[in-house]
Protein backbone atom coordinates (compact mmCIF):
# COMPACT_ATOMS: atom_id res chain seq x y z
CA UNK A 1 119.28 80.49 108.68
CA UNK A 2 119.68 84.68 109.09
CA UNK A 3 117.60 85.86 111.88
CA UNK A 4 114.67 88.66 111.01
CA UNK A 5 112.46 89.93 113.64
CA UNK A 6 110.15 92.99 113.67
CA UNK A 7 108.87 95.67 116.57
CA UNK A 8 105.99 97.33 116.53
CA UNK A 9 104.85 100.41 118.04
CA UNK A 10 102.82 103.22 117.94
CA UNK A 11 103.51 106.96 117.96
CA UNK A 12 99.66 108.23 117.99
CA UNK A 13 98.16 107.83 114.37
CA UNK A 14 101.18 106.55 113.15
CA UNK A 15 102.59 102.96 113.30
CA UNK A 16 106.33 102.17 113.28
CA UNK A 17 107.45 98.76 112.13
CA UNK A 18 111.07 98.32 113.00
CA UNK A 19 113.36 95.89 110.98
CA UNK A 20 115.80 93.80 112.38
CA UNK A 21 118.30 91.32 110.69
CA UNK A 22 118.33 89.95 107.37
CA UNK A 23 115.01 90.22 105.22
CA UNK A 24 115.33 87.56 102.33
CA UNK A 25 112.83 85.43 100.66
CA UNK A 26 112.86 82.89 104.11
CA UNK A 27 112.00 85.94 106.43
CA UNK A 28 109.60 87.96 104.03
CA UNK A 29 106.25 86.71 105.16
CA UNK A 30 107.35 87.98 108.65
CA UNK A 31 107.27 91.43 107.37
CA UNK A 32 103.86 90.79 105.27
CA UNK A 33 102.15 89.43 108.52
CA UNK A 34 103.12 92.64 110.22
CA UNK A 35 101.83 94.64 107.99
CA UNK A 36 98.61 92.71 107.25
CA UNK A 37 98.31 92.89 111.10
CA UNK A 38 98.37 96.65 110.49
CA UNK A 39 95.59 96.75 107.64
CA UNK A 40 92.87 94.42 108.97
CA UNK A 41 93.07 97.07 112.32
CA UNK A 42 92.43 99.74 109.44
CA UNK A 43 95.86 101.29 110.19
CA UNK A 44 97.31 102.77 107.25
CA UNK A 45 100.25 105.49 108.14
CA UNK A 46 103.36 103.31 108.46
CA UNK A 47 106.97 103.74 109.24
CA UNK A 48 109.29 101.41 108.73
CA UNK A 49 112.59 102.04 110.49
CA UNK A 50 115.15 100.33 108.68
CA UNK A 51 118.60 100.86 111.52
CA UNK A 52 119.06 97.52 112.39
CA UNK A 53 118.32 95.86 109.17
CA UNK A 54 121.61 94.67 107.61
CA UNK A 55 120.40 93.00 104.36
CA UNK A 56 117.10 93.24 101.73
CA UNK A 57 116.45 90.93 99.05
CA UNK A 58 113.65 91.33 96.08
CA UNK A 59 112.04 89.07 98.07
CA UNK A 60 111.81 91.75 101.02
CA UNK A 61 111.45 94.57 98.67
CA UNK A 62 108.67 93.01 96.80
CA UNK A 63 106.90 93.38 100.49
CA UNK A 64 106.82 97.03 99.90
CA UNK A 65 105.23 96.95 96.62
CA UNK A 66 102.38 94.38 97.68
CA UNK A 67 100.82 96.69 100.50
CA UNK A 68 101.91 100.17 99.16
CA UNK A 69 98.36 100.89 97.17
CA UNK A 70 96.47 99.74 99.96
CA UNK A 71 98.32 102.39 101.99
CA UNK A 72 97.86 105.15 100.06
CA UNK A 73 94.30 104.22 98.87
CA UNK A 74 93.00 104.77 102.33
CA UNK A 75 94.59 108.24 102.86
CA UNK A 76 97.87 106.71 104.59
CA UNK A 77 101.43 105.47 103.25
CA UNK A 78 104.67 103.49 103.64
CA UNK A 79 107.71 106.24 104.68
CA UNK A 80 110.93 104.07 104.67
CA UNK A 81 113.81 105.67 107.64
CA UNK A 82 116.86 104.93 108.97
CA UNK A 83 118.62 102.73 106.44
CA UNK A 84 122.19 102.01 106.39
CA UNK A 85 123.84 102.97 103.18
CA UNK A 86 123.92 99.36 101.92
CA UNK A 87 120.26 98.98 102.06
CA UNK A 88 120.15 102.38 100.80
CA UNK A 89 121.72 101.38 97.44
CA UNK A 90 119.83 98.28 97.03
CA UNK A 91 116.52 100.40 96.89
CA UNK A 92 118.40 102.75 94.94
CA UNK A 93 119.41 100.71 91.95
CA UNK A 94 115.67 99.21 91.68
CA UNK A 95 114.35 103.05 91.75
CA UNK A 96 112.54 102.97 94.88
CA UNK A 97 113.17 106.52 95.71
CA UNK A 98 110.87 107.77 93.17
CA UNK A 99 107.80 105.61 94.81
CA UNK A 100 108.59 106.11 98.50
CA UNK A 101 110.28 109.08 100.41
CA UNK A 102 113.00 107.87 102.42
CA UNK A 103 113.96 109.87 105.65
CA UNK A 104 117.10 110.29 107.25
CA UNK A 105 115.61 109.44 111.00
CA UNK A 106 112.12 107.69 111.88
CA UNK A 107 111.48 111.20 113.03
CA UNK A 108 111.57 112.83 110.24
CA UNK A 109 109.57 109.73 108.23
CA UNK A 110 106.41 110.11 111.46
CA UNK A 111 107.01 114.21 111.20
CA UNK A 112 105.99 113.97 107.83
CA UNK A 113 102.62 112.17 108.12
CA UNK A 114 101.97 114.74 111.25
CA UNK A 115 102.43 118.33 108.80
């Protein structure tokens, strides 16, 4: 089975979930519970470092899409960073640069919630 594990941490208002592994339809509800986690604590600016994650399925897209309104109706968002070229595409082909900016570096993605 491909091994998925998250980190979380905080850099003051904003919360960085960082993504390791392979997020497929076995390893999605990982990622959900994380950020569930984030929303019942009424946490709503999230990061979501993508460096060490070497593989996304629809499964682990379709994450995104279930919390992203919840984000951004309470005045916060998802910013996607950090994601290897690979990933990159896979978000690509399925348009997911015109619903979610996608930084270079986490600190760029937290910069952008601070301005």
């Amino acid at each position: 089975m491909a091994e998925f594990s998250t980190k979380h941490r905080e850099y003051g208002e904003v919360n960085i979930i960082e993504l390791n592994g392979y997020l497929d339809a076995h390893t999605a509800q990982h990622l959900e519970h994380a950020i569930s986690d984030l929303i019942t604590k009424n946490k709503f600016k999230v990061v979501v470092n993508f460096e060490k994650l070497k593989y996304i399925s629809s499964a682990g897209l379709g994450v995104f899409m279930a919390f992203i309104e919840t984000m951004r109706t309470n005045s916060g968002d998802i910013k996607l960073a950090a994601m290897q070229p690979s990933v990159y595409n896979i978000f690509d082909l399925l348009g997911f640069p015109l619903l979610y900016e996608i930084f270079p570096t986490e600190t760029e993605a937290v910069n952008k919630f601070n301005q």
